[in-house]
Protein backbone atom coordinates (compact mmCIF):
# COMPACT_ATOMS: atom_id res chain seq x y z
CA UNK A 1 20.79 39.08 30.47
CA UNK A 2 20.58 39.83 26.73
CA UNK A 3 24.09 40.08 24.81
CA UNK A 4 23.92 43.22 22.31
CA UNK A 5 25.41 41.54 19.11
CA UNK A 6 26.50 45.39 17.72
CA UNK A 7 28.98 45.84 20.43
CA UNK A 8 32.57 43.78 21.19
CA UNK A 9 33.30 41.10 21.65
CA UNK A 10 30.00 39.63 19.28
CA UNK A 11 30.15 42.51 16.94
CA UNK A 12 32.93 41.39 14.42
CA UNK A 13 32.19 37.81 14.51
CA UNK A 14 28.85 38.37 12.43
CA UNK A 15 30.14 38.24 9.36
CA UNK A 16 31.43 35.20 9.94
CA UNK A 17 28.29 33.49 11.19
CA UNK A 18 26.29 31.43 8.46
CA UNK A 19 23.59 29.08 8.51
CA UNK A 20 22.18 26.11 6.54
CA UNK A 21 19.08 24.54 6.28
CA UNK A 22 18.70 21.00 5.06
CA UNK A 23 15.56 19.28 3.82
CA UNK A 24 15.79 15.37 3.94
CA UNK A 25 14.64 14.15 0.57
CA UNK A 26 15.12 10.14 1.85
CA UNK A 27 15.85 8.20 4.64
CA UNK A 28 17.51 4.71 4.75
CA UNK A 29 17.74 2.97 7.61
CA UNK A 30 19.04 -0.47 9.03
CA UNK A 31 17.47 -2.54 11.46
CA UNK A 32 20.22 -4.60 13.86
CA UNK A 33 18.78 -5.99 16.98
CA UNK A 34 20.68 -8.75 18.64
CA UNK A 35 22.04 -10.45 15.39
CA UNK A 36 24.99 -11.14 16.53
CA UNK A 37 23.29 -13.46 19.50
CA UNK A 38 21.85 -16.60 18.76
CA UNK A 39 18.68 -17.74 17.91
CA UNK A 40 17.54 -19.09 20.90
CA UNK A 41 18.80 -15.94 22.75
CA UNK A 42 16.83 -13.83 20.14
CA UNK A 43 13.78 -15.46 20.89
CA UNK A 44 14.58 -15.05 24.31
CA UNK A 45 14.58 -11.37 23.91
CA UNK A 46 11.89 -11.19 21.44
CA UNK A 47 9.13 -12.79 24.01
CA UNK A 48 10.44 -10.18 26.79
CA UNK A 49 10.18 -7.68 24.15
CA UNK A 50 6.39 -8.81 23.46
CA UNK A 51 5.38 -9.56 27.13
CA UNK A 52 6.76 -6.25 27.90
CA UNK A 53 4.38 -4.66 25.54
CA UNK A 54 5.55 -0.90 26.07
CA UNK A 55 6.47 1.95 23.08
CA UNK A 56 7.89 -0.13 20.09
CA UNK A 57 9.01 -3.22 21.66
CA UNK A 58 6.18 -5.13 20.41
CA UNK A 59 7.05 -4.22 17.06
CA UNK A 60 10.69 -4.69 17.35
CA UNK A 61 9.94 -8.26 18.23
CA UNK A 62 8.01 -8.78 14.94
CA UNK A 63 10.63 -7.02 12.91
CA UNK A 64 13.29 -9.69 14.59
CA UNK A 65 10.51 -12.87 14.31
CA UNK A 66 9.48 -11.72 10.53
CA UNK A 67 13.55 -11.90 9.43
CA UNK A 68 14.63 -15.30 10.82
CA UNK A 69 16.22 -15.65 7.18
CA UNK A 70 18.90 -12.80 7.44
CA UNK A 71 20.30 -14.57 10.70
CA UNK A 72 23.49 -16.83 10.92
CA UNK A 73 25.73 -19.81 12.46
CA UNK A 74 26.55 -16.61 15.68
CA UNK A 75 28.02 -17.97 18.54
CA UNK A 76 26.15 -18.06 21.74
């Protein structure tokens, strides 16, 4: 059912009603898969990930395999 916006209860509460409208001008974003695992659990994950083969997990996996350098001594 359509609610009239000229009549109570909607009808004062237009003047307080505003809008915005945002472009995006950039976008930064972070990739974090797994790190805090370890690297044989990564790899682990990464051949699932290729095997799997389905939407983006293929290229997940290469994201994680192409940044073995910005890994670290993580527990297991």
């Amino acid at each position: 059912m359509p609610v009239p916006v000229d009549q109570p209860p909607y009808s004062g509460m237009q003047s307080g009603i505003r809008g915005l409208r945002l472009e995006a001008t950039d976008v930064r974003a972070e990739f974090k898969y797994a790190g805090h695992r370890s690297a044989d659990h990564r790899a682990d994950v990464d051949d699932r990930l290729v095997e799997r083969g389905q939407g983006l997990a293929v290229t997940t996996a290469r994201q994680q395999l192409r940044r073995p350098d910005h890994t670290g001594p993580w527990k297991t």
